[in-house]
Every structure is written in C-alpha cells, then in structure tokens.
C-alpha atoms as a PDB file:
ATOM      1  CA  UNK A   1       4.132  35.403  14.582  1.00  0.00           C
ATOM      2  CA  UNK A   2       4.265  32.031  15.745  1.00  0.00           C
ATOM      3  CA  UNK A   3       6.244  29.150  13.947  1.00  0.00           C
ATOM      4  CA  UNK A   4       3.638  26.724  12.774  1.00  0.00           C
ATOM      5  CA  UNK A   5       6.567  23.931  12.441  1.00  0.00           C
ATOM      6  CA  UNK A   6       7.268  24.432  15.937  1.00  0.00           C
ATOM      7  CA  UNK A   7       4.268  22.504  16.652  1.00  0.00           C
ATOM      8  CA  UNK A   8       4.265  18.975  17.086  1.00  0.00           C
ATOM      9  CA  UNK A   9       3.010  16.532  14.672  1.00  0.00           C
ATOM     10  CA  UNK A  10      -0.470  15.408  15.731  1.00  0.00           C
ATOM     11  CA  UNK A  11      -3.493  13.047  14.878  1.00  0.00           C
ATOM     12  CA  UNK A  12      -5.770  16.348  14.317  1.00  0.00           C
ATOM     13  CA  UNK A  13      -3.314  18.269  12.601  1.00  0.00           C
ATOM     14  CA  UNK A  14      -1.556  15.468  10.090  1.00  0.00           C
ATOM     15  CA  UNK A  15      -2.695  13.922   6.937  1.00  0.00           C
ATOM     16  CA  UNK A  16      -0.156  11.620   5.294  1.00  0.00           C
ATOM     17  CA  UNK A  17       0.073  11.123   1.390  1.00  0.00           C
ATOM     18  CA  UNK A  18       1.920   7.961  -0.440  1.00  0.00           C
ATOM     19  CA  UNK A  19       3.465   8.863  -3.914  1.00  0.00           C
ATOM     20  CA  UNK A  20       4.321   5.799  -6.139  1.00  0.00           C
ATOM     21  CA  UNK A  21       4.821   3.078  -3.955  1.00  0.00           C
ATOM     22  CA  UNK A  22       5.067   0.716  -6.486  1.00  0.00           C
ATOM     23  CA  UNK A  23       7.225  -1.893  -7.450  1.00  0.00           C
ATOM     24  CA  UNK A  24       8.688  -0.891 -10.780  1.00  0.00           C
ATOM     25  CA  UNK A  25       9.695   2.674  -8.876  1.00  0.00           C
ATOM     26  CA  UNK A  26      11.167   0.467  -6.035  1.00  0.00           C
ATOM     27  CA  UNK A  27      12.793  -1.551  -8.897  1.00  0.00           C
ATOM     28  CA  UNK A  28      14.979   1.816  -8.669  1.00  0.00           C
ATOM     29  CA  UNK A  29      15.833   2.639  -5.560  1.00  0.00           C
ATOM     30  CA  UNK A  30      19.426   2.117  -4.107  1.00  0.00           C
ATOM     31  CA  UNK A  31      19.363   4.621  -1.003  1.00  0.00           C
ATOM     32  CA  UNK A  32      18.283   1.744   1.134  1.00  0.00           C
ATOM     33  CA  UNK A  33      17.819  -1.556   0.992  1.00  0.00           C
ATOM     34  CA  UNK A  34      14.565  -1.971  -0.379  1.00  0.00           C
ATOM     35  CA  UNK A  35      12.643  -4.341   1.854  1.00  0.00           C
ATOM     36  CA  UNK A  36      13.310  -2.205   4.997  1.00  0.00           C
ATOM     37  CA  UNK A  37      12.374   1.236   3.145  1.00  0.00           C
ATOM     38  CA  UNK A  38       8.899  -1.378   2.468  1.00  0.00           C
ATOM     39  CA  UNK A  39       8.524  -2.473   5.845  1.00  0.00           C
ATOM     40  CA  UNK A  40       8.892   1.653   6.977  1.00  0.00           C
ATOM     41  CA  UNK A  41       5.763   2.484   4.179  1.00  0.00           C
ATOM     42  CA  UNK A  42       3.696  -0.370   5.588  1.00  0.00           C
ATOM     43  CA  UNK A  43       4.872   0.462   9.234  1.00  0.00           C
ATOM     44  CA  UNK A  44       3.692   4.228   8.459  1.00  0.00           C
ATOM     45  CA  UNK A  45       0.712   3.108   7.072  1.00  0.00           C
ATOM     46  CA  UNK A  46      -0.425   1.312   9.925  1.00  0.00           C
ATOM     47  CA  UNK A  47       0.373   3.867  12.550  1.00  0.00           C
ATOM     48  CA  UNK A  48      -2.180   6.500  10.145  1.00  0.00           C
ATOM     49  CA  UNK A  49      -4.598   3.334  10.661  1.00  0.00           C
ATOM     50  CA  UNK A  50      -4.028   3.427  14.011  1.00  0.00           C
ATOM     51  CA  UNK A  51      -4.943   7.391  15.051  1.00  0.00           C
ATOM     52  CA  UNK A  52      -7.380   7.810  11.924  1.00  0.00           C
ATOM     53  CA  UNK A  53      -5.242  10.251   9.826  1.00  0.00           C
ATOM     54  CA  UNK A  54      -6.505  11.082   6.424  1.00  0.00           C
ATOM     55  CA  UNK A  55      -4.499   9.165   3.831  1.00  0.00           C
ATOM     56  CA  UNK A  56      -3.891   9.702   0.119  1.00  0.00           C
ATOM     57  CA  UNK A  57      -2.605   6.840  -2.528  1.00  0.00           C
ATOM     58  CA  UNK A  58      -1.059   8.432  -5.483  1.00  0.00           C
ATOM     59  CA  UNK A  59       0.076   6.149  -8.091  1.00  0.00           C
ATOM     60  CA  UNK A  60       1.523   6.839 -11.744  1.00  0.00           C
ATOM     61  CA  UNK A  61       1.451   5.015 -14.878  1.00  0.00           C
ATOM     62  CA  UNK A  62       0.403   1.925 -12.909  1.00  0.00           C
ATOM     63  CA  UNK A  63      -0.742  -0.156 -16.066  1.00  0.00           C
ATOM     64  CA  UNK A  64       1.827   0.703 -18.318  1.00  0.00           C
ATOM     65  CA  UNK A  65       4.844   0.891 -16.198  1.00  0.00           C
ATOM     66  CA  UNK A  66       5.044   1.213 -12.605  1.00  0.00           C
ATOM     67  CA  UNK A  67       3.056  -1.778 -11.723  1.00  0.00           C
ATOM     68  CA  UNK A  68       0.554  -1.682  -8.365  1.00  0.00           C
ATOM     69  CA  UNK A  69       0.756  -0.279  -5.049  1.00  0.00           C
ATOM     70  CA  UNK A  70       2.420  -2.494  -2.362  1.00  0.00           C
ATOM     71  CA  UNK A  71      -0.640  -4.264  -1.147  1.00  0.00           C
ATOM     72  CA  UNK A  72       0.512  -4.576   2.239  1.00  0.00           C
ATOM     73  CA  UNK A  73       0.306  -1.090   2.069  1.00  0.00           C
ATOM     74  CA  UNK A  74      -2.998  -1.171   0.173  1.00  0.00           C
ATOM     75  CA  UNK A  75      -4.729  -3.867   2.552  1.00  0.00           C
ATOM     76  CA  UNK A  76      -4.348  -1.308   5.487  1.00  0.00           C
ATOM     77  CA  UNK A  77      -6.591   0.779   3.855  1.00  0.00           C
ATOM     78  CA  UNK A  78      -9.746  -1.351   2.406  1.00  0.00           C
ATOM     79  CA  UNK A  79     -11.353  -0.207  -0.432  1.00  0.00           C
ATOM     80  CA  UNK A  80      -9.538   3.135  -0.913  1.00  0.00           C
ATOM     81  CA  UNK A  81      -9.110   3.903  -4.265  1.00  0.00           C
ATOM     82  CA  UNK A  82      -6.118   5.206  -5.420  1.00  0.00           C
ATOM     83  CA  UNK A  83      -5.461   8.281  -7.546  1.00  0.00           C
ATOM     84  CA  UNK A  84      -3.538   7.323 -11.120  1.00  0.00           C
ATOM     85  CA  UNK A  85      -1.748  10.447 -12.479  1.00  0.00           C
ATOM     86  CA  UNK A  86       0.391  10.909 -15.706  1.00  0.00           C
ATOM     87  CA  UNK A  87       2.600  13.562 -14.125  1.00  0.00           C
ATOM     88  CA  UNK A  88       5.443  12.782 -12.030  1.00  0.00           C
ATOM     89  CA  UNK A  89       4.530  15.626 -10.064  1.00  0.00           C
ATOM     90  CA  UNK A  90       1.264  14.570  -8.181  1.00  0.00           C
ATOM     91  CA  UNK A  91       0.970  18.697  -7.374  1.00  0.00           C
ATOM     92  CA  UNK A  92      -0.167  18.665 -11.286  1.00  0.00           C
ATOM     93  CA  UNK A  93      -3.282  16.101 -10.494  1.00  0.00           C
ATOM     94  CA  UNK A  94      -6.338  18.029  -9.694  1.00  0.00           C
ATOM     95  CA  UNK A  95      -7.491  14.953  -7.779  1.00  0.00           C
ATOM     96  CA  UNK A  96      -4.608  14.708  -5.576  1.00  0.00           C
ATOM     97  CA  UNK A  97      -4.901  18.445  -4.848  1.00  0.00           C
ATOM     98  CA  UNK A  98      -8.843  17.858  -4.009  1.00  0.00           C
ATOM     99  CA  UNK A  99      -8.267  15.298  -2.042  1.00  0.00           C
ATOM    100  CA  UNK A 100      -5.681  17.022   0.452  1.00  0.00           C
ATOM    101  CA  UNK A 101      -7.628  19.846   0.443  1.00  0.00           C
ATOM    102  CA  UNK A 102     -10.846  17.864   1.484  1.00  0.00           C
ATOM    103  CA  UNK A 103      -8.644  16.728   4.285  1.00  0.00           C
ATOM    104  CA  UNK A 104      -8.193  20.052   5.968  1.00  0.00           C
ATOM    105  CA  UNK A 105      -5.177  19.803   7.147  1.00  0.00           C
ATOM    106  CA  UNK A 106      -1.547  21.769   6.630  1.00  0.00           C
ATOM    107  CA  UNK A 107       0.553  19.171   7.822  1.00  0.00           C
ATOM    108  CA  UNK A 108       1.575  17.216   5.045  1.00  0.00           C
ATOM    109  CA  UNK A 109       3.113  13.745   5.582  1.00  0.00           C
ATOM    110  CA  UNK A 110       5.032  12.714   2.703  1.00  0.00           C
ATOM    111  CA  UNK A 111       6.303   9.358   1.596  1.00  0.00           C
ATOM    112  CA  UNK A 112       7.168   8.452  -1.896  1.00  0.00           C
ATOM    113  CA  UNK A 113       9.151   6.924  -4.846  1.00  0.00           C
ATOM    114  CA  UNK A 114      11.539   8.776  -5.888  1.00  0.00           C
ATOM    115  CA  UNK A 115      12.722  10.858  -3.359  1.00  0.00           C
ATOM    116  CA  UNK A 116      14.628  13.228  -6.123  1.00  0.00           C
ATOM    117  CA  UNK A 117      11.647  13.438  -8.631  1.00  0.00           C
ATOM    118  CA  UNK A 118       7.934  12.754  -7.515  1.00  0.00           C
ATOM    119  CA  UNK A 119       8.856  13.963  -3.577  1.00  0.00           C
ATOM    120  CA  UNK A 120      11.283  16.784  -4.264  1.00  0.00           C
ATOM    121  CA  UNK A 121       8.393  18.271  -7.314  1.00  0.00           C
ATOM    122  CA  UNK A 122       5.270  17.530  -5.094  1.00  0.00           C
ATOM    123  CA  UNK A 123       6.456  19.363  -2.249  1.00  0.00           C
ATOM    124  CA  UNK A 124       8.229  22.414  -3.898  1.00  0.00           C
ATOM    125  CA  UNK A 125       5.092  22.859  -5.728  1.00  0.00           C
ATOM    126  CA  UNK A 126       2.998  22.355  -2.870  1.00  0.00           C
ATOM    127  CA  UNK A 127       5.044  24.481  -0.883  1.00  0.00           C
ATOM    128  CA  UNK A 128       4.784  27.218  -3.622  1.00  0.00           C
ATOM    129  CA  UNK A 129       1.479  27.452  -4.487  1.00  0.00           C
ATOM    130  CA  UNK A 130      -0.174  26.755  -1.081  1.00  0.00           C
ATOM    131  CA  UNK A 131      -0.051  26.915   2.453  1.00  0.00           C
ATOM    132  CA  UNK A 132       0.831  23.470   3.314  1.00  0.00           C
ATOM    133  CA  UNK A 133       3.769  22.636   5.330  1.00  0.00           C
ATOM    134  CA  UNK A 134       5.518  19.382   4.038  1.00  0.00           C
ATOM    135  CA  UNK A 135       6.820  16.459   6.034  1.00  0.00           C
ATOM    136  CA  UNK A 136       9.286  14.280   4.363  1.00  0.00           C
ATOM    137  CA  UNK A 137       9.398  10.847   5.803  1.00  0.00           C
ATOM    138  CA  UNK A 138      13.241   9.772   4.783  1.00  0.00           C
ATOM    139  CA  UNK A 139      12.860   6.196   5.705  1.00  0.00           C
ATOM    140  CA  UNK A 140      10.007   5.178   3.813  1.00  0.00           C
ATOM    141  CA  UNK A 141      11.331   6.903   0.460  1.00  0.00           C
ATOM    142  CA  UNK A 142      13.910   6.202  -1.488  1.00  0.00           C
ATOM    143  CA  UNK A 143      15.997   7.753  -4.600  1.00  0.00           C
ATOM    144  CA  UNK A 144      17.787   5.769  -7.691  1.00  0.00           C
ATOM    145  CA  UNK A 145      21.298   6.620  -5.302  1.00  0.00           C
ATOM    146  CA  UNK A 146      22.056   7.252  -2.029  1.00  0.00           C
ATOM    147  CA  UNK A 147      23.783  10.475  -3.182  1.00  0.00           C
ATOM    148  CA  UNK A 148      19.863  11.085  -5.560  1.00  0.00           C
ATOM    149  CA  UNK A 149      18.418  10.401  -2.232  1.00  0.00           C
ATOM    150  CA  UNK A 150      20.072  12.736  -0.122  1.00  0.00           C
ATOM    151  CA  UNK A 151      21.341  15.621  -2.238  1.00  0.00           C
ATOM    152  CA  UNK A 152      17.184  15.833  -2.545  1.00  0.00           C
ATOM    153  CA  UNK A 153      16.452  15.707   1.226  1.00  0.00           C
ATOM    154  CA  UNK A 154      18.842  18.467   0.989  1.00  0.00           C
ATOM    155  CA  UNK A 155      17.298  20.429  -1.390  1.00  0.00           C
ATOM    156  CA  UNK A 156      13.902  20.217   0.331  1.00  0.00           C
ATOM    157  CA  UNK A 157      15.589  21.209   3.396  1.00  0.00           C
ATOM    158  CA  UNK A 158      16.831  23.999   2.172  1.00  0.00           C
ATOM    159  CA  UNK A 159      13.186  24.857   1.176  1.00  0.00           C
ATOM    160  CA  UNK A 160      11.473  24.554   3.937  1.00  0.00           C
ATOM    161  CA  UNK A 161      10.473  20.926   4.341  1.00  0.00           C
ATOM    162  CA  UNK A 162      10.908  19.128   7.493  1.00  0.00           C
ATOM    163  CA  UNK A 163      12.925  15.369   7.180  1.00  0.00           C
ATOM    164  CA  UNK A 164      11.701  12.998   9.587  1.00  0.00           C
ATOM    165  CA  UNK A 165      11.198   8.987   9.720  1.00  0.00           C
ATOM    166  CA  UNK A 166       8.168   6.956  10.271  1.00  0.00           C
ATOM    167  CA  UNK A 167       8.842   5.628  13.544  1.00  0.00           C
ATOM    168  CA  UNK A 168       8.981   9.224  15.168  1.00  0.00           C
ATOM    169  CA  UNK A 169       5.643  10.027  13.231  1.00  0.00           C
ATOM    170  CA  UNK A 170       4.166   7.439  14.716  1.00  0.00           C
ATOM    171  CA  UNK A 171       5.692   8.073  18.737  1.00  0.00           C
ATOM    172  CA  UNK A 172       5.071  11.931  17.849  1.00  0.00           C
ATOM    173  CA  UNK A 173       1.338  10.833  17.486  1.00  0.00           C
ATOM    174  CA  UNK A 174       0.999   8.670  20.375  1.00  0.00           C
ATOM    175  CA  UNK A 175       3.262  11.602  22.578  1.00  0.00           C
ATOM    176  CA  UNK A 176       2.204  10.116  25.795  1.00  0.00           C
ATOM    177  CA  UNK A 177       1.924   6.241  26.955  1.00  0.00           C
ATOM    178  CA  UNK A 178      -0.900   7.170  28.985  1.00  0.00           C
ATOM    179  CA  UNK A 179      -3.055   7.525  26.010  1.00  0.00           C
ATOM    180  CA  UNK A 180      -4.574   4.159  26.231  1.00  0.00           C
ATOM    181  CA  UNK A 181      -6.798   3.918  23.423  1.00  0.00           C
ATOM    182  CA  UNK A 182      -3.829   3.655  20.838  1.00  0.00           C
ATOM    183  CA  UNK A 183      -0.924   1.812  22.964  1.00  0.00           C
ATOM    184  CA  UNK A 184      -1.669  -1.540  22.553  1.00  0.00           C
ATOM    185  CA  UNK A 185      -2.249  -1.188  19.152  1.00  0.00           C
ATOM    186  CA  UNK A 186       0.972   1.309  18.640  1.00  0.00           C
ATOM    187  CA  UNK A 187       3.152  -1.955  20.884  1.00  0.00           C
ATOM    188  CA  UNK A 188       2.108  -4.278  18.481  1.00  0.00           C
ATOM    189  CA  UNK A 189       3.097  -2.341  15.588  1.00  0.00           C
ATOM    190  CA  UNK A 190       5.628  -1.399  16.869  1.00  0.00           C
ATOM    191  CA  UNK A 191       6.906  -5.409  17.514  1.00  0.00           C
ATOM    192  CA  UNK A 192       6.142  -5.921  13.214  1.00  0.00           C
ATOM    193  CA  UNK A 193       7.858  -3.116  12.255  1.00  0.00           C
ATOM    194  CA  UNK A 194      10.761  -1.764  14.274  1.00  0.00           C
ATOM    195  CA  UNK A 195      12.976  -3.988  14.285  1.00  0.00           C
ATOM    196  CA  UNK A 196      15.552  -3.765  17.256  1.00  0.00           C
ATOM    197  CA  UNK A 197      12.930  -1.215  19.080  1.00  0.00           C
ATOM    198  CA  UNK A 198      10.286  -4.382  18.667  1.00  0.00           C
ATOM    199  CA  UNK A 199      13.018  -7.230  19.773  1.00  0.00           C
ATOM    200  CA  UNK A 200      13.266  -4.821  23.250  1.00  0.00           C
ATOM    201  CA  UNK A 201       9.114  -4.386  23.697  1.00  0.00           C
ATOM    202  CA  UNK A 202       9.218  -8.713  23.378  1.00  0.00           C
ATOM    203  CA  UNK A 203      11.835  -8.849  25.600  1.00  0.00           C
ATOM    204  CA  UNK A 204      10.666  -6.384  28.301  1.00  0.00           C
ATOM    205  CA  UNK A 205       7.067  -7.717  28.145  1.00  0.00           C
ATOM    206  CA  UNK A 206       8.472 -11.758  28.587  1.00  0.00           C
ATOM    207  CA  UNK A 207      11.358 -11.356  30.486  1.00  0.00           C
ATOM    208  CA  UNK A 208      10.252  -7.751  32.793  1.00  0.00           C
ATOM    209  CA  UNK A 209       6.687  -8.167  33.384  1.00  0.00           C
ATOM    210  CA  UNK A 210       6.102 -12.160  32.703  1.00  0.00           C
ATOM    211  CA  UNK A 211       3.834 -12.012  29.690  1.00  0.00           C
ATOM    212  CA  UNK A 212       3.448 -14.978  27.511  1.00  0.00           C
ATOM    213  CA  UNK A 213       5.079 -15.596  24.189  1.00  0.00           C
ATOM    214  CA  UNK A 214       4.208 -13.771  21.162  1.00  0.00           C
ATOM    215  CA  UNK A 215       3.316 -16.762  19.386  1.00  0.00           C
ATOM    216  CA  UNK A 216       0.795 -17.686  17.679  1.00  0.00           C
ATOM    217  CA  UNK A 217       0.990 -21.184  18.772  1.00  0.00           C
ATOM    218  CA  UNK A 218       2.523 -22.948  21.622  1.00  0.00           C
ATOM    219  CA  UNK A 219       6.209 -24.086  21.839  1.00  0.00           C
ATOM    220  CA  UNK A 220       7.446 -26.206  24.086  1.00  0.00           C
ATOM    221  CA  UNK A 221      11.160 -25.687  25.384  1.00  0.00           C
ATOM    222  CA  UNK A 222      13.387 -29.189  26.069  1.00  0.00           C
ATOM    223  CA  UNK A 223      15.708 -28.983  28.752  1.00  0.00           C
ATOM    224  CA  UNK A 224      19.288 -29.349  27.906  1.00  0.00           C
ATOM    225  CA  UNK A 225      20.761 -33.071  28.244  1.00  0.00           C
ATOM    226  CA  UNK A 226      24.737 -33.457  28.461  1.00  0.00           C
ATOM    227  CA  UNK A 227      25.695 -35.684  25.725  1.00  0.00           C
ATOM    228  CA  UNK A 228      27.116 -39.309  26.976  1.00  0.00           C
END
C-alpha cells in the first residue's frame, strides 16, 4: 500500500486552514518573533491566492477576546467569511468540519495560534476521527514558549503530522519554474515575503539580467564627489 505522505504537496491535492490568527492569540506567542511568524501567515496566504487552494478562516471568541483576523491576511481573501467557534479545538465546529469536507481534499495545511492548543487538538482530532493527513506549517504558528512551541511540533510528529514552513509550501506548489502561469506572481511574492531569498531574486533580476528597479517611483543616483 502506497504512502499517501510520500506524495508531494500539490495545488489539486492541498487545502490550507488558518486557526486564530488573531491578535490577542499573537499577544501570546514567544516561539518567534511575532512580526515574522505574521509576515509567514500573510506570505502563505498569498501563495494559496496564487494556485487557487481552498482556504478556511477559523477564528475564536473574536468579540470577546481574541480580537480580528490579521487583515492582511483577511484582504487576500475578499469577502470570505470567517468561521467563529467557542471551542479551542476547531475539530469540535461542525462548520469548520463542513467546510473542509466541501473542499475535497486530504491534505490538510495547517497554520494557527497556538501551536500547543488549537493546532496540536485540531489535528489529533482530525487525524483521529478522519482520513485527513495534516500539514503543520511551523513558521506561520506560534506557541506561548519556544519550548510550548516545539515540545507540540513534537507531539504531532510523533502522531503522524508532517512539519513544514510556508515558503516550501509555496515552492512545493510551483515544483517547476517552467510553469509560467504562477512564476511571476510566485517572484513577486516571493520579493514581499522572504526575506534574504527576496533580497537575492532583486539582486539577480537588477544586477544578472538588467531589469529595472523595483520601485515604485524613480530614483535618481548622484555620483560620488571627493570632498575639498
């Protein structure tokens, strides 16, 4: 019997899910500094924009308590409603369940607030009760500790999940630069949101192959004059 996890993460076999990417949640997390786990949710966001992959918004006790969804990460999606729960497991919302099932799909990304409570109970119970297979993107969750955090990634380990970041999602969907209809749009996400990976794609395109500034307006460079 074949090893479903041996297969690669693609746009017809992937739907993603966001748990609790709000801000009192991120008010909690220590694993990682908090505006680059942010920039990795929006960055993931855009690259399920990008290849047309089902995506689910679960949120939890936003008027009461957590506050609303990033809306960077919300503006990527336009008019998608998102899906308020009481539980901190989103595997005990019948609309979350609905709506991954109406997806189709088994290969569950996951990315959520906190990794050791809403991630670790969603995908054990997932796992448990279904057939998905779950995805844990490391880099765009976060726990109340690094030790939280990781002693969690463990534990899903252990059970089955699969740890990976956004920024291989997103190359493990594009797989080949040949596939044209995503790779200017993956480049110029890619120049946002990766960091030292973007600084190289600016620099190669510029310096390597000649191409103008990214700028949205012009800037003129003064020659250097030796002081007198």
């Amino acid at each position: 019997m074949s090893n479903p996890k041996l297969q690669v993460l693609t746009p017809q076999n992937s739907q993603l899910i966001f748990i609790d990417h709000q801000p009192q949640m991120a008010f909690g997390v220590q694993s990682m500094d908090r505006q680059a786990m942010k920039n990795n949710a929006v960055g993931l966001a855009k690259a399920a924009r990008i290849f047309s992959i089902p995506t689910t918004i679960t949120t939890v006790e936003s008027d009461s308590f957590s506050g609303y969804t990033y809306p960077e990460l919300l503006d990527v999606f336009p008019e998608q409603p998102t899906l308020e729960r009481t539980s901190m497991n989103s595997w005990d919302d019948q609309k979350v369940r609905d709506a991954l099932a109406a997806n189709g799909r088994k290969k569950v990304i996951v990315a959520g607030l906190w990794t050791e409570v809403c991630n670790t109970t969603f995908a054990l119970s997932a796992m448990n009760e279904s057939d998905y297979e779950i995805y844990m993107v490391a880099d765009a969750s976060g726990g109340t500790s690094k030790e939280a955090h990781d002693y969690a990634m463990q534990r899903m380990v252990q059970a089955g999940v699969v740890p990976v970041t956004w920024q291989q999602v997103l190359l493990e969907w594009q797989r080949d630069w040949a596939c044209r209809d995503t790779y200017d749009a993956v480049m110029q996400l890619v120049k946002e949101h990766s960091g030292a990976y973007g600084m190289g794609v600016d620099y190669a395109y510029t310096m390597v192959h000649k191409a103008a500034q990214r700028t949205a307006t012009p800037h003129a460079s003064l020659a250097p004059v030796p002081a007198r």
